[in-house]
C-alpha atoms as a PDB file:
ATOM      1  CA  UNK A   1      -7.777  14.801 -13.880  1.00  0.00           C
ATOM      2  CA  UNK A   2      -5.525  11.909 -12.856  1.00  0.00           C
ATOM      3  CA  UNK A   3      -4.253  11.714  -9.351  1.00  0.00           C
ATOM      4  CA  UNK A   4      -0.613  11.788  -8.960  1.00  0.00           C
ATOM      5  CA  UNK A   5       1.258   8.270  -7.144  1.00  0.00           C
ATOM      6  CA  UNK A   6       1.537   9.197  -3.541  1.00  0.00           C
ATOM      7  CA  UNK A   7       5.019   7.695  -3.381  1.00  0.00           C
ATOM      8  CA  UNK A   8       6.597   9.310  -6.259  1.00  0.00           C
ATOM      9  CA  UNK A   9       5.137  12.849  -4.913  1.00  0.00           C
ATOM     10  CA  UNK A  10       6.374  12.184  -1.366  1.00  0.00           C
ATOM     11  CA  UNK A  11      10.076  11.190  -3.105  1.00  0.00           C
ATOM     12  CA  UNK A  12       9.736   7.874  -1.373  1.00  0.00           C
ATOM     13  CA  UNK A  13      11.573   5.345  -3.621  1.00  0.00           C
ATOM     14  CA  UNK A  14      11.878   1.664  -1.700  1.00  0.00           C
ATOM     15  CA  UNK A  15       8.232   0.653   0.207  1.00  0.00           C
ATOM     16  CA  UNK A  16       9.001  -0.722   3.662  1.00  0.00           C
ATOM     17  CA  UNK A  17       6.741  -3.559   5.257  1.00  0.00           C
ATOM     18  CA  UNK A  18       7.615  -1.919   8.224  1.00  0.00           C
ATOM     19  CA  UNK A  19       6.047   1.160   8.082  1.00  0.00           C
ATOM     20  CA  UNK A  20       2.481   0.631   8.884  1.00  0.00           C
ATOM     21  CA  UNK A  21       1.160   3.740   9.009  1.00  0.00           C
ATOM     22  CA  UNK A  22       2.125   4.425   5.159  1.00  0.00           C
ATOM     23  CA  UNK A  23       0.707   0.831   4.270  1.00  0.00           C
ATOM     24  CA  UNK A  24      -2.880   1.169   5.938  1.00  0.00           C
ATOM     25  CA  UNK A  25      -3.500   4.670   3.538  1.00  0.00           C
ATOM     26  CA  UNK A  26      -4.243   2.157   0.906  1.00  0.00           C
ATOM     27  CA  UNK A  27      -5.699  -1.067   2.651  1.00  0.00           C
ATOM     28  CA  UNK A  28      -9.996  -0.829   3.135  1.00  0.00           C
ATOM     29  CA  UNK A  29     -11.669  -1.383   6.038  1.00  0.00           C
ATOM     30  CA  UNK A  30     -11.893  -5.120   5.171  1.00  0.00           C
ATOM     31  CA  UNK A  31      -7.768  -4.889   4.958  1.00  0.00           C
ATOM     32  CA  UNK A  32      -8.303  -5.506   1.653  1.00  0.00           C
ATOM     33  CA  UNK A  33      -5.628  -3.844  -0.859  1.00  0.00           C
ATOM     34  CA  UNK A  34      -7.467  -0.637  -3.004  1.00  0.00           C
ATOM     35  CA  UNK A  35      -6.912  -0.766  -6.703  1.00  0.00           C
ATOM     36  CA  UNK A  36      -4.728   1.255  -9.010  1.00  0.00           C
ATOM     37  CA  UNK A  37      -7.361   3.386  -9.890  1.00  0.00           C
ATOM     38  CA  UNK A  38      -9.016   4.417  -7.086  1.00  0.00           C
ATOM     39  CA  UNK A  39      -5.883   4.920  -5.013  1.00  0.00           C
ATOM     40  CA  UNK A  40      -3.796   6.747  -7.941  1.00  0.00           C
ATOM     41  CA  UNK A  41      -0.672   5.050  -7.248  1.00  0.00           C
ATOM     42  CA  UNK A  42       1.612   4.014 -10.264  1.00  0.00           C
ATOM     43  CA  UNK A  43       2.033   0.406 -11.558  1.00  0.00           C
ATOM     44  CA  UNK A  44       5.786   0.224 -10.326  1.00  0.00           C
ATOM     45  CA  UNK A  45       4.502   1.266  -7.373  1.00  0.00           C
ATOM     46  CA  UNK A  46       1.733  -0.544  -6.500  1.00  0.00           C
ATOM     47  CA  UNK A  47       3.562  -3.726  -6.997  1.00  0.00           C
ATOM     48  CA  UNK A  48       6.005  -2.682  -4.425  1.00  0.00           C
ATOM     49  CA  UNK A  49       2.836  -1.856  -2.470  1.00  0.00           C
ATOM     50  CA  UNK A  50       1.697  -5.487  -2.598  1.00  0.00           C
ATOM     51  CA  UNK A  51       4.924  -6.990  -1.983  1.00  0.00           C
ATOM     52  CA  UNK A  52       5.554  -4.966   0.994  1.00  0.00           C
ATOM     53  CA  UNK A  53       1.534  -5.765   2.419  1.00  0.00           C
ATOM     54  CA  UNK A  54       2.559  -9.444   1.740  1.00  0.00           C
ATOM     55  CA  UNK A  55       5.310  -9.494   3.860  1.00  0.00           C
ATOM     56  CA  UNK A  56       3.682  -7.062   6.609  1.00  0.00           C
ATOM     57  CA  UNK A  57       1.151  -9.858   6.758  1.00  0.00           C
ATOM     58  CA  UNK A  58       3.088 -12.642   7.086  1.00  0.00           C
ATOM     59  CA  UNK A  59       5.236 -10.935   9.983  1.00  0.00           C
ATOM     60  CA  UNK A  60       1.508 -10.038  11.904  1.00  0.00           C
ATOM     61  CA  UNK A  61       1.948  -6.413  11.386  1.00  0.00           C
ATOM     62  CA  UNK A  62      -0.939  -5.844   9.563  1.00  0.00           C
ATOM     63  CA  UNK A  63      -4.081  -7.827   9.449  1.00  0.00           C
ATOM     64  CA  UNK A  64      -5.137 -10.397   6.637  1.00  0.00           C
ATOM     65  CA  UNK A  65      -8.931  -9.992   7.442  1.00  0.00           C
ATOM     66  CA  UNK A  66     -10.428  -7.177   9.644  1.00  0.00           C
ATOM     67  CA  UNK A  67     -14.457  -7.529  10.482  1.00  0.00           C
END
């Protein structure tokens, strides 16, 4: 049974780097990005995913590294 992509269930079409809360659903506790497969999310949209972490990183919104 394959899980369905949370953004494509939720209708959610452009991933902001804004919008935290949406982005740490599918960071680890190490803020380390979780993979296609375990997080069900489709290809399109796990590249918007990373993009969208990147720049969440870079503007301090989300951590690189959390201990």
């Amino acid at each position: 049974m394959n899980k369905q992509c949370y953004f494509s269930q939720n209708n959610i079409r452009n991933i902001d780097y804004k919008d935290t809360e949406i982005l740490k659903k599918f960071l680890n506790p190490h803020a380390r990005m979780i993979s296609r497969k375990k997080s069900g999310v489709c290809a399109k949209s796990q590249r918007q995913l990373a993009v969208a972490v990147k720049r969440a990183r870079f503007m301090g919104l989300l951590p690189f590294v959390a201990r």
